[in-house]
C-alpha atoms as a PDB file:
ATOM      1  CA  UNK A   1     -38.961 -14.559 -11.967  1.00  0.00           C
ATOM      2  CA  UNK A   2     -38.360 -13.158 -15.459  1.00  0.00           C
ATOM      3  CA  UNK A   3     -36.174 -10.780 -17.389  1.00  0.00           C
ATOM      4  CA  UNK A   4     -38.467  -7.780 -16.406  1.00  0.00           C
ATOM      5  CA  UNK A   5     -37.381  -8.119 -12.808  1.00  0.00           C
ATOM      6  CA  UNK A   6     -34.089  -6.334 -13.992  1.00  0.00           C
ATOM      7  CA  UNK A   7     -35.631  -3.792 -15.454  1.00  0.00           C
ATOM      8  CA  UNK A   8     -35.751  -0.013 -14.180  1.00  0.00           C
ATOM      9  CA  UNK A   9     -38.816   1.313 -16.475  1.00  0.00           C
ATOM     10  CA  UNK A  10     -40.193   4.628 -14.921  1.00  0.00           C
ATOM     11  CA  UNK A  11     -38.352   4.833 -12.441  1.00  0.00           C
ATOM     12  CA  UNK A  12     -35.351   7.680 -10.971  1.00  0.00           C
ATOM     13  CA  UNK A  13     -31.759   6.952 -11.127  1.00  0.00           C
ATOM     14  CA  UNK A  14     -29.143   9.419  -9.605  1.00  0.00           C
ATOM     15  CA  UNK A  15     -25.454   7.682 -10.349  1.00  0.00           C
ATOM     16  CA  UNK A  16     -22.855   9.893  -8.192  1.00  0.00           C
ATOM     17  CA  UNK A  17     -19.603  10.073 -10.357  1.00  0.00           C
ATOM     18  CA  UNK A  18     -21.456   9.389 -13.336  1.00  0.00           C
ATOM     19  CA  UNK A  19     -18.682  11.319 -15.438  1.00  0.00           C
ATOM     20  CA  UNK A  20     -16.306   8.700 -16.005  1.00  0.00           C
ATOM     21  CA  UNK A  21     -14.925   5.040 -14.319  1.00  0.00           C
ATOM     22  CA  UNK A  22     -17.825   2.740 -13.489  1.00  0.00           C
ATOM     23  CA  UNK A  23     -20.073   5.773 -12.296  1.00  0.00           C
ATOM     24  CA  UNK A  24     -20.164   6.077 -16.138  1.00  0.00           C
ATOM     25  CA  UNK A  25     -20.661   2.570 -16.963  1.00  0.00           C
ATOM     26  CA  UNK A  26     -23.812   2.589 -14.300  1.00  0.00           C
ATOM     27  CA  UNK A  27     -25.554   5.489 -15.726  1.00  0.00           C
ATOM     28  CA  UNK A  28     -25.403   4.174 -19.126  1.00  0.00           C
ATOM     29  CA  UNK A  29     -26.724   0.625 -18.071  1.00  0.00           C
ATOM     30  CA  UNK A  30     -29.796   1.656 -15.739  1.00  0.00           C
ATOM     31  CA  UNK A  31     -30.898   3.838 -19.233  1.00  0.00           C
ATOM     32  CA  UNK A  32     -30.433   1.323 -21.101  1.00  0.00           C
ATOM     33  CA  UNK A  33     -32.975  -0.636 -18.279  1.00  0.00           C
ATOM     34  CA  UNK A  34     -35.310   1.828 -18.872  1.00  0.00           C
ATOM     35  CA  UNK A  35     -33.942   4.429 -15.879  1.00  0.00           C
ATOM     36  CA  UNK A  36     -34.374   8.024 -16.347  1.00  0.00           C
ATOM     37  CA  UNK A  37     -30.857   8.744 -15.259  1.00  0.00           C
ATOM     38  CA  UNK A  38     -29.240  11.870 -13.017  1.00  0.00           C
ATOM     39  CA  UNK A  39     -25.635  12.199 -13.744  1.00  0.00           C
ATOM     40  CA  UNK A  40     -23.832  13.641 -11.356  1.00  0.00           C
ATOM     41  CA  UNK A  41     -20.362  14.457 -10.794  1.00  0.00           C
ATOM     42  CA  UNK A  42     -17.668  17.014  -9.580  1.00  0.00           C
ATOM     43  CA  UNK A  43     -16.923  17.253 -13.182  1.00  0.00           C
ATOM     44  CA  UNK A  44     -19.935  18.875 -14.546  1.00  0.00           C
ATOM     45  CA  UNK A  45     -18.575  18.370 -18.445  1.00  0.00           C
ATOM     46  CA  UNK A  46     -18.052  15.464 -18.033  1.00  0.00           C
ATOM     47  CA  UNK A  47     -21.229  14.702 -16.599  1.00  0.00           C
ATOM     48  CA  UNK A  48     -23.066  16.553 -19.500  1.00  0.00           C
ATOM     49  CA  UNK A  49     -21.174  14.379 -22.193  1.00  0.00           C
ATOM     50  CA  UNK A  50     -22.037  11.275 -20.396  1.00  0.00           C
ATOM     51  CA  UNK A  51     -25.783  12.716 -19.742  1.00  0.00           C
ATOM     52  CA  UNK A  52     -25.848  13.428 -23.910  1.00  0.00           C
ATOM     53  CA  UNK A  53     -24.389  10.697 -24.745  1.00  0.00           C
ATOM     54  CA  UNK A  54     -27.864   9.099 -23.095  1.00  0.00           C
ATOM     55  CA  UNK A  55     -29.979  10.977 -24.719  1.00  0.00           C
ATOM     56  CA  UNK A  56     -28.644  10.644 -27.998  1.00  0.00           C
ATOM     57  CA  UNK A  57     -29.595   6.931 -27.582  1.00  0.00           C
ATOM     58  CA  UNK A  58     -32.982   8.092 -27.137  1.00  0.00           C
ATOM     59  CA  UNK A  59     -32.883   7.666 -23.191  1.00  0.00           C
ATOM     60  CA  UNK A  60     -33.630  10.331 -20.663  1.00  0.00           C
ATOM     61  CA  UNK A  61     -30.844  11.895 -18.627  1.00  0.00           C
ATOM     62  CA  UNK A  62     -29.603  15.302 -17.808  1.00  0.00           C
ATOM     63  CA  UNK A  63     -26.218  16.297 -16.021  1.00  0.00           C
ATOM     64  CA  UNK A  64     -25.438  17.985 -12.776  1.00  0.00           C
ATOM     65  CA  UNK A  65     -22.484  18.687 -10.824  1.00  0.00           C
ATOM     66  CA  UNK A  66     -21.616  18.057  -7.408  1.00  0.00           C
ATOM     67  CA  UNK A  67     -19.065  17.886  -4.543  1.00  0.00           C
ATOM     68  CA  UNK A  68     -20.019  15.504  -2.387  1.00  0.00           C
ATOM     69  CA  UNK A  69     -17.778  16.382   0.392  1.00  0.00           C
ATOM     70  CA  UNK A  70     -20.000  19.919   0.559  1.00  0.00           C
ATOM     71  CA  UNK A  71     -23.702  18.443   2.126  1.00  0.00           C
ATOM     72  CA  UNK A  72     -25.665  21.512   1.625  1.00  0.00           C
ATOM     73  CA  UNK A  73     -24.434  21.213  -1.999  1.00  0.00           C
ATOM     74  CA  UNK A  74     -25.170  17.130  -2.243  1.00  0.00           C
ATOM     75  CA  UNK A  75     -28.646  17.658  -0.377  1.00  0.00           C
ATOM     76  CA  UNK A  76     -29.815  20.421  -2.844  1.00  0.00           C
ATOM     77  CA  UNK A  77     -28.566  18.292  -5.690  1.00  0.00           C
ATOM     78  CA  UNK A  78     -30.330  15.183  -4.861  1.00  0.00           C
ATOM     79  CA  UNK A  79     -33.351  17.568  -4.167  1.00  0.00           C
ATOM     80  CA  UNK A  80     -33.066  19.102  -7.385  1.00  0.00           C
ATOM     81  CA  UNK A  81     -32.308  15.506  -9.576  1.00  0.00           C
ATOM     82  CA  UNK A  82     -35.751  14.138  -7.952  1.00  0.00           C
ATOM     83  CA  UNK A  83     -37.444  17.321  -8.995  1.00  0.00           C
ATOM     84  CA  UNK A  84     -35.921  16.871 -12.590  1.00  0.00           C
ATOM     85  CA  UNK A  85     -36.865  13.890 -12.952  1.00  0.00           C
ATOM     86  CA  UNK A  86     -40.367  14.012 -11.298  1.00  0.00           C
ATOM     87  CA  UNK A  87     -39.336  11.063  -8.601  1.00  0.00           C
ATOM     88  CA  UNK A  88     -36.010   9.680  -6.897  1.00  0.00           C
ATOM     89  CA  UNK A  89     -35.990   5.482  -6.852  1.00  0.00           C
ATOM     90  CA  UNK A  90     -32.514   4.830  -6.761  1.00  0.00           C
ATOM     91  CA  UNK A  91     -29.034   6.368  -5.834  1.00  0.00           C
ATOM     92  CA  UNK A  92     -25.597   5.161  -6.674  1.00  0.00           C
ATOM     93  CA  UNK A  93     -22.299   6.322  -5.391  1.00  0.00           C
ATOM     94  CA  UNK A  94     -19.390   5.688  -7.308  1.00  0.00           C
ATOM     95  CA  UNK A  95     -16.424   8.202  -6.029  1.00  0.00           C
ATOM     96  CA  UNK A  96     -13.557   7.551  -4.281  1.00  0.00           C
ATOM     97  CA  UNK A  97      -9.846   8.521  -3.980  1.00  0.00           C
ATOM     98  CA  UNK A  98      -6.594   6.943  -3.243  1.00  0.00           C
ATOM     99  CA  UNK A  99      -3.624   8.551  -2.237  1.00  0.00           C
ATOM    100  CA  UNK A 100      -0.851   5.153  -2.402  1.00  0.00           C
ATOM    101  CA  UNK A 101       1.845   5.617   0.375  1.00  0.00           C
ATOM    102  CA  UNK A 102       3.194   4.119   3.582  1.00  0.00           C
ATOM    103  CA  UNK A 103       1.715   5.044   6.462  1.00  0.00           C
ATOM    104  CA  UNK A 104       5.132   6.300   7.761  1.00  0.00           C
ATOM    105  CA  UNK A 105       5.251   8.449   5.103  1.00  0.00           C
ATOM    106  CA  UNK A 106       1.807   9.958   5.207  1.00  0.00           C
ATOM    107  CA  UNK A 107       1.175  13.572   5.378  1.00  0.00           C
ATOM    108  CA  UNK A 108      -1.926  14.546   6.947  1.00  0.00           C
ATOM    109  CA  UNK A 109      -3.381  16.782   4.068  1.00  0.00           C
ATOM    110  CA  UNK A 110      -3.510  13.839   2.191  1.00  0.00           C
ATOM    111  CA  UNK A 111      -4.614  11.884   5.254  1.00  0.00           C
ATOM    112  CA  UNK A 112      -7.806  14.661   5.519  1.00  0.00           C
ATOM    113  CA  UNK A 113      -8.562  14.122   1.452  1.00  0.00           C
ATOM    114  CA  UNK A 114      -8.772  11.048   1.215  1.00  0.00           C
ATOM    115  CA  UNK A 115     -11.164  10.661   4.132  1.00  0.00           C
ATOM    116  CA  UNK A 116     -13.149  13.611   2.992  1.00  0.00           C
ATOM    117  CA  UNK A 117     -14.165  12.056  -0.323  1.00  0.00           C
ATOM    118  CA  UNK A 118     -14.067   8.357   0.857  1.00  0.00           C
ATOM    119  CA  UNK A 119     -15.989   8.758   4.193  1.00  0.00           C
ATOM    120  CA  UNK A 120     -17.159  12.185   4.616  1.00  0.00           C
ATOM    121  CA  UNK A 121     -18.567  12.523   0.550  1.00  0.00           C
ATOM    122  CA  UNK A 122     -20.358   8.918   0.936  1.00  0.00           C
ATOM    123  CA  UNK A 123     -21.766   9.531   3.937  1.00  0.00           C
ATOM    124  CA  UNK A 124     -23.745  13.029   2.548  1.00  0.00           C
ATOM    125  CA  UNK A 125     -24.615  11.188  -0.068  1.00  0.00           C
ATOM    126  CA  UNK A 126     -26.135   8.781   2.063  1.00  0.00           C
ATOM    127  CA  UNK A 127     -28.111  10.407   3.944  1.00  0.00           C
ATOM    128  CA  UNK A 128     -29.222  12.924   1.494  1.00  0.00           C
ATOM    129  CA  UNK A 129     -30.970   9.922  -0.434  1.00  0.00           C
ATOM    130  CA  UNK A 130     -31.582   8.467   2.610  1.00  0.00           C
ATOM    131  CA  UNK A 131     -33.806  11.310   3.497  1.00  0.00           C
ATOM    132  CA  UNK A 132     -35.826  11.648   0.415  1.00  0.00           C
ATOM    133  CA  UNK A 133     -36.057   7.836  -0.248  1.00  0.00           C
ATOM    134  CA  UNK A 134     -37.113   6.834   3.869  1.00  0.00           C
ATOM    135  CA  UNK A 135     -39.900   9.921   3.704  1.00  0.00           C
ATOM    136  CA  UNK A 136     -41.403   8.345   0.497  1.00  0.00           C
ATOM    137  CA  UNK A 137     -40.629   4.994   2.129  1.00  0.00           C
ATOM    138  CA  UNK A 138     -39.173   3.177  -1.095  1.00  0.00           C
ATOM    139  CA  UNK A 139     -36.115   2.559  -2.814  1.00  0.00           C
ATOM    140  CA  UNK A 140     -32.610   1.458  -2.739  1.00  0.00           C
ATOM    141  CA  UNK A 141     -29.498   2.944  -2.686  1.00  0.00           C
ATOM    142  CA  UNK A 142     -25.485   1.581  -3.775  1.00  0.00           C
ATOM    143  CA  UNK A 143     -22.282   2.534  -2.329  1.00  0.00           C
ATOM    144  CA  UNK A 144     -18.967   1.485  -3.770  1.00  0.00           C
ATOM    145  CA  UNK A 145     -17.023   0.217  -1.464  1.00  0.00           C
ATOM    146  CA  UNK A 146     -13.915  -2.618  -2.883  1.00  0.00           C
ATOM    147  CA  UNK A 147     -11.703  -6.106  -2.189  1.00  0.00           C
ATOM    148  CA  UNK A 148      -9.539  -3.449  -0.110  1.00  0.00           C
ATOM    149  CA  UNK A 149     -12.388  -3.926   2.925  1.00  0.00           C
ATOM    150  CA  UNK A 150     -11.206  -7.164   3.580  1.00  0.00           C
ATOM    151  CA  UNK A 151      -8.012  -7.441   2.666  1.00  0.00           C
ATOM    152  CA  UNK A 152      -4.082  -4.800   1.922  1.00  0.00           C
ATOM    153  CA  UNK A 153      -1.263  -4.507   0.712  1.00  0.00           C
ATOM    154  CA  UNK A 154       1.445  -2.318   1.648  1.00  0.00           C
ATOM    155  CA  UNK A 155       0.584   1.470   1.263  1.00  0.00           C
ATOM    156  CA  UNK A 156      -3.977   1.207   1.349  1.00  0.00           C
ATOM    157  CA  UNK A 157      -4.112   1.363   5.319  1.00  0.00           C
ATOM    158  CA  UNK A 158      -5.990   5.126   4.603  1.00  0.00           C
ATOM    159  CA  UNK A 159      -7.702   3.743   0.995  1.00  0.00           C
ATOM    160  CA  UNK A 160      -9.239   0.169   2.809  1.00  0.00           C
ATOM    161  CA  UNK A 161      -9.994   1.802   6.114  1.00  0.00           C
ATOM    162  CA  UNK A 162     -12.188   3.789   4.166  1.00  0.00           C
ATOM    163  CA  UNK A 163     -13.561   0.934   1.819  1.00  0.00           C
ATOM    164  CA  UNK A 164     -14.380  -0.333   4.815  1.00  0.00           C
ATOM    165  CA  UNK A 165     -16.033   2.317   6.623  1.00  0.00           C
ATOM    166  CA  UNK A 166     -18.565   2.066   3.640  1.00  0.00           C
ATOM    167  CA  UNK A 167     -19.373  -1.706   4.259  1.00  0.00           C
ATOM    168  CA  UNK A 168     -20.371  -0.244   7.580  1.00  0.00           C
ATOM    169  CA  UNK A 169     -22.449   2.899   6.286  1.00  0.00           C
ATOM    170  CA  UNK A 170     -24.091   0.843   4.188  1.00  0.00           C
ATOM    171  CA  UNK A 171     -25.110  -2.105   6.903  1.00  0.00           C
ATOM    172  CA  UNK A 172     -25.944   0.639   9.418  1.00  0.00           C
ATOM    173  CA  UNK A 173     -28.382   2.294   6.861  1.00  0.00           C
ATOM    174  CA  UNK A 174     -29.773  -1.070   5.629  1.00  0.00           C
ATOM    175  CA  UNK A 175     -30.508  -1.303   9.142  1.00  0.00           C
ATOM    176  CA  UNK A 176     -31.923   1.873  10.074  1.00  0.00           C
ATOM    177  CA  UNK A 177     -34.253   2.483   6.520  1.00  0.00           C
ATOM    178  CA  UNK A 178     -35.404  -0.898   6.344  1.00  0.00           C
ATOM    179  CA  UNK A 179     -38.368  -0.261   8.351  1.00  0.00           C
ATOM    180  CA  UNK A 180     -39.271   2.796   6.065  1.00  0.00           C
ATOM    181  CA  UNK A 181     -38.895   0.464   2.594  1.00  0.00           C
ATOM    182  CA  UNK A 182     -35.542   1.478   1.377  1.00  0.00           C
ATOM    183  CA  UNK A 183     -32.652  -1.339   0.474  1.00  0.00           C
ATOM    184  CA  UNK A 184     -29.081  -0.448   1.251  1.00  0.00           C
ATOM    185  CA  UNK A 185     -26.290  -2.197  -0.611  1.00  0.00           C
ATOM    186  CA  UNK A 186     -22.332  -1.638  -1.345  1.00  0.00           C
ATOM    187  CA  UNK A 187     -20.393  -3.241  -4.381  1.00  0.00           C
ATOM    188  CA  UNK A 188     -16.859  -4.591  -3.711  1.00  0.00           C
ATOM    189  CA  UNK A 189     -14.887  -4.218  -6.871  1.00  0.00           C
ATOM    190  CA  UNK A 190     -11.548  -6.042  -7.581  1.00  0.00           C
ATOM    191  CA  UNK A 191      -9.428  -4.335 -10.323  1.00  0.00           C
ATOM    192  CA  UNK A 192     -10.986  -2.658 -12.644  1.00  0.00           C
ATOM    193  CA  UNK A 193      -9.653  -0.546 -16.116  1.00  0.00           C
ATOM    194  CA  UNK A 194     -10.547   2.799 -14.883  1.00  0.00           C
ATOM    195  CA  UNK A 195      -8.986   6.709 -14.581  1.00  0.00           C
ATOM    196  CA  UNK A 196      -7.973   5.824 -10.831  1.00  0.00           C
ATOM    197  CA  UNK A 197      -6.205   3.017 -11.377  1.00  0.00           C
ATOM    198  CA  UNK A 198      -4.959   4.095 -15.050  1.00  0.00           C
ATOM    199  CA  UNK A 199      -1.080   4.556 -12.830  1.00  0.00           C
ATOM    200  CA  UNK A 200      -1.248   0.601 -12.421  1.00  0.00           C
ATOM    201  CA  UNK A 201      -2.347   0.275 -15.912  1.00  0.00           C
ATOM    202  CA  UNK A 202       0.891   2.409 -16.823  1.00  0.00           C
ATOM    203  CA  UNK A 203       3.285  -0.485 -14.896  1.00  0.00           C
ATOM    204  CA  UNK A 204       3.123  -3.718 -17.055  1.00  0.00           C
ATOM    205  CA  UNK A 205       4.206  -5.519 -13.965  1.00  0.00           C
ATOM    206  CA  UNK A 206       2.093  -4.433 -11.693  1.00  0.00           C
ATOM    207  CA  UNK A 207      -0.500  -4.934 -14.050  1.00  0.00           C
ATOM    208  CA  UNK A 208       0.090  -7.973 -15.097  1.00  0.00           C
ATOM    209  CA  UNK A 209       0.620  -8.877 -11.337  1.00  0.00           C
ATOM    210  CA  UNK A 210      -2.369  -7.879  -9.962  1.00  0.00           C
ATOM    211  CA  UNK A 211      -4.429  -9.728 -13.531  1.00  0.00           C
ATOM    212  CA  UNK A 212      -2.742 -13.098 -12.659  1.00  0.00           C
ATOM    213  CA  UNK A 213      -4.361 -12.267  -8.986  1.00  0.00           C
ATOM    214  CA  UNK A 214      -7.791 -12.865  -9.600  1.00  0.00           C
ATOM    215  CA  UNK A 215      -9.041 -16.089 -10.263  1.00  0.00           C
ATOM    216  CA  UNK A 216     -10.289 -15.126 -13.652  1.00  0.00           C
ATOM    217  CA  UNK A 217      -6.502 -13.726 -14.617  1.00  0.00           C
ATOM    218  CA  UNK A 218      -7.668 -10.663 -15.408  1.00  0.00           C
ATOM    219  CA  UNK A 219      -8.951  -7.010 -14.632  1.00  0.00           C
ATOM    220  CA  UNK A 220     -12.662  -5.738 -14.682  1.00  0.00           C
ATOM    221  CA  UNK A 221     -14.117  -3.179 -17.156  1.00  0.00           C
ATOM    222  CA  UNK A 222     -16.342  -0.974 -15.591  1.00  0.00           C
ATOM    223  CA  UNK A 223     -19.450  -2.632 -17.704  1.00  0.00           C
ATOM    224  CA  UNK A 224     -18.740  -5.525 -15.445  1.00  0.00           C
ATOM    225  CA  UNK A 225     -19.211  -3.534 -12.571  1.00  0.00           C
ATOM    226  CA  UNK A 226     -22.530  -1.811 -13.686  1.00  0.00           C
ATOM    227  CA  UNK A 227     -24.647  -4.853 -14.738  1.00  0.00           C
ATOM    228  CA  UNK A 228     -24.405  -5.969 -11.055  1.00  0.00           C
ATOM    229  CA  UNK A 229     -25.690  -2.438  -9.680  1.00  0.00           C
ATOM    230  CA  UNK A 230     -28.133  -2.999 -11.798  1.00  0.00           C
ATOM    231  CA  UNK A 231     -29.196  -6.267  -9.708  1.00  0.00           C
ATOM    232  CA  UNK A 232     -29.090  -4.255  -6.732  1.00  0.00           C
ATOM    233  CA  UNK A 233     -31.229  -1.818  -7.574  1.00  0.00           C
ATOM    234  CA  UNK A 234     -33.741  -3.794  -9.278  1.00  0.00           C
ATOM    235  CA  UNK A 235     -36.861  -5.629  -8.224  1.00  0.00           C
ATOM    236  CA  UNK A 236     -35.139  -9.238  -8.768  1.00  0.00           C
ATOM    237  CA  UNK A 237     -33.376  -7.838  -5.202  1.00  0.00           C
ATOM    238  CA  UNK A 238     -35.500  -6.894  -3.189  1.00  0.00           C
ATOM    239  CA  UNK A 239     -34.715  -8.691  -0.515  1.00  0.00           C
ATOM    240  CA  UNK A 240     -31.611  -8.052  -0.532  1.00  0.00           C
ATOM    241  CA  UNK A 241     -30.192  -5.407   2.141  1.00  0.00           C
ATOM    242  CA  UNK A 242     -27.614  -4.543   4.237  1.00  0.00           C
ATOM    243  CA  UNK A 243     -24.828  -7.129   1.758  1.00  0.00           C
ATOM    244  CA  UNK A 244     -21.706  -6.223   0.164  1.00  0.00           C
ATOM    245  CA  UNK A 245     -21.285  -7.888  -3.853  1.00  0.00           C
ATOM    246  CA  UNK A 246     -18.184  -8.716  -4.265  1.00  0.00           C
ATOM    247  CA  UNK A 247     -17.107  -8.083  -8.020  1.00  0.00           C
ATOM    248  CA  UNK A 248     -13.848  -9.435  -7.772  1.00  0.00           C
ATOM    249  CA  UNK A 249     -13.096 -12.306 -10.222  1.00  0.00           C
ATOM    250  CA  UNK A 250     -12.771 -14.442  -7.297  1.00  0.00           C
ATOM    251  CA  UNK A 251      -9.885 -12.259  -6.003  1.00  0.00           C
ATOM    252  CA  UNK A 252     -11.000 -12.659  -2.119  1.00  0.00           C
ATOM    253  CA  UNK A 253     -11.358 -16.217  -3.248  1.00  0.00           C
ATOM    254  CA  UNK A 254      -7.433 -17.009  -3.776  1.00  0.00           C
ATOM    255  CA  UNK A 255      -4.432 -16.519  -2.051  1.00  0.00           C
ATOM    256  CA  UNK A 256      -1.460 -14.636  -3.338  1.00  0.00           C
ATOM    257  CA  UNK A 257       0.548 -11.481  -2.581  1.00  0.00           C
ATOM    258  CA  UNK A 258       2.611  -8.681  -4.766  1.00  0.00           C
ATOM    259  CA  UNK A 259       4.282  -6.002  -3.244  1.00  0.00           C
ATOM    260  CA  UNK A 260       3.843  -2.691  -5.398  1.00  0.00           C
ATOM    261  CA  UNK A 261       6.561  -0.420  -6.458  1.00  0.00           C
ATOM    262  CA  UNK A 262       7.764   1.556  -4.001  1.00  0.00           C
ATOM    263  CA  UNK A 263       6.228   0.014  -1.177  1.00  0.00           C
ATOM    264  CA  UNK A 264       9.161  -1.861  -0.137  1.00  0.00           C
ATOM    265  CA  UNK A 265      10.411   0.569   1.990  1.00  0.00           C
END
C-alpha cells in the first residue's frame, strides 16, 4: 500500500455542514487530496467562503445550501452537487445539534429539533447519497456520529440517543448498499474545539475537565477529525464498512466522570 491510497484525485466529494466545525475541516482536506469538493450547508455564506477559500488554493469547489431536515430539498441538492461536479464518489455528513438539559426538564419543541437535525436530517442525507451512489454501484459515504453513542453524562439522553441512532443508520446502510459497491461508515468524535461546543470552551472548568478526560489530556481540532474521514473515504479502506472510528483521544478508553454545570439538579 502507498501514500496514493489516501488520495481522492478525480473524484466527487459532497461534505454536509461544510460551513464551519469539522464539516469545514473535511472539505478543506479531501481538496487538498485531490477531491473536487461540494460544500454544503444551511448556511449558504458560509458555505461560499469555505467553497472560495478552496479555490483560491487552486482546488475545485463550489458552495450550496441546504436543510437537511427538508428531503426534497437534500435530494435535489445532492442531485444538483453530482451534476456540478460531473460525478458523486463520496458524501460526508457533519451536522448535528444539542440542546443540554435534564430530561425532567425537557420541553418537547426542543425534544422535536434536536431529533429533526440529528435523526431525521442524517437520515435524508443518507439515503439521498445512498440513492445516487447504490444506482452507480460505487462509493462511500460518512456520518458523524460521537463518544456520546456509548457512553452520558447528565443532560445528553436526547443528544446520545441520537449519536446513536447514527451508529445504527450507518450499519443498516453498510448492510443494505454493500451488495451494490457502496461503503458506509460513521466517525465518533470526542471533544473537539468547534462552534457547538464553543459554551464548554467558555467554562474553564468544564473545559479543563472534560481535556484531563481523554487519555491524551486534551480536546480535538477539527483537522484531527478530517484526516480520518479522509481514511474512510479513500481506497486504503475499502474494506472497511458498516464500523464506527472512534476519534476520541482514548476517551472511551478511560474511566472518569464530571458532572456539568447545572446538571446537578
Amino acid at each position: 500500500m502507498t501514500g496514493d491510497m489516501f488520495r481522492l484525485d478525480g473524484r466527487g466529494v459532497v461534505v454536509v455542514g461544510a460551513g464551519s466545525g469539522i464539516g469545514e475541516a473535511v472539505a478543506r482536506a479531501c481538496a487538498r487530496q485531490g477531491a473536487s469538493v461540494a460544500c454544503l450547508d444551511i448556511k449558504g455564506d458560509d458555505a461560499q467562503r469555505v467553497a472560495e477559500s478552496i479555490g483560491e488554493a487552486g482546488r475545485a469547489a463550489h458552495a450550496q445550501q441546504v436543510d437537511i431536515v427538508d428531503a426534497t430539498a437534500t435530494h435535489a441538492a445532492l442531485d444538483e452537487a453530482r451534476m456540478r461536479m460531473r460525478r458523486l464518489d463520496a458524501v460526508v455528513c457533519t451536522p448535528s445539534i444539542n440542546v443540554r438539559k435534564p430530561i425532567l426538564n425537557y420541553k418537547e419543541d426542543e425534544l422535536d429539533r434536536v431529533l429533526r437535525v440529528n435523526v431525521k436530517g442524517n437520515f435524508n442525507v443518507l439515503q439521498a447519497a445512498g440513492r445516487i451512489l447504490t444506482a452507480q454501484r460505487s462509493g462511500s459515504i460518512v456520518l458523524f456520529s460521537s463518544i456520546r453513542s456509548q457512553i452520558v453524562e447528565p443532560g445528553q439522553a436526547v443528544y446520545a440517543a441520537t449519536k446513536a441512532a447514527i451508529v445504527q443508520m450507518a450499519k443498516t446502510a453498510a448492510a443494505e448498499f454493500a451488495p451494490f459497491g457502496v461503503r458506509v461508515n460513521a466517525v465518533g468524535p470526542g471533544v473537539v474545539e468547534t462552534p457547538l461546543t464553543a459554551p464548554i470552551k467558555a467554562n474553564a472548568e468544564w473545559y479543563a475537565a472534560y481535556a484531563a478526560r481523554s487519555a491524551l489530556q486534551r480536546w480535538a481540532t477539527p483537522d484531527e477529525m478530517a484526516w480520518p474521514t479522509v481514511f474512510l473515504l479513500s481506497d486504503a479502506a475499502s474494506y472497511v464498512t458498516g464500523t464506527v472510528l472512534f476519534v476520541d483521544g482514548g476517551w472511551l478508553a478511560v474511566d472518569g466522570r464530571f458532572t456539568p454545570p447545572g446538571m446537578a439538579d
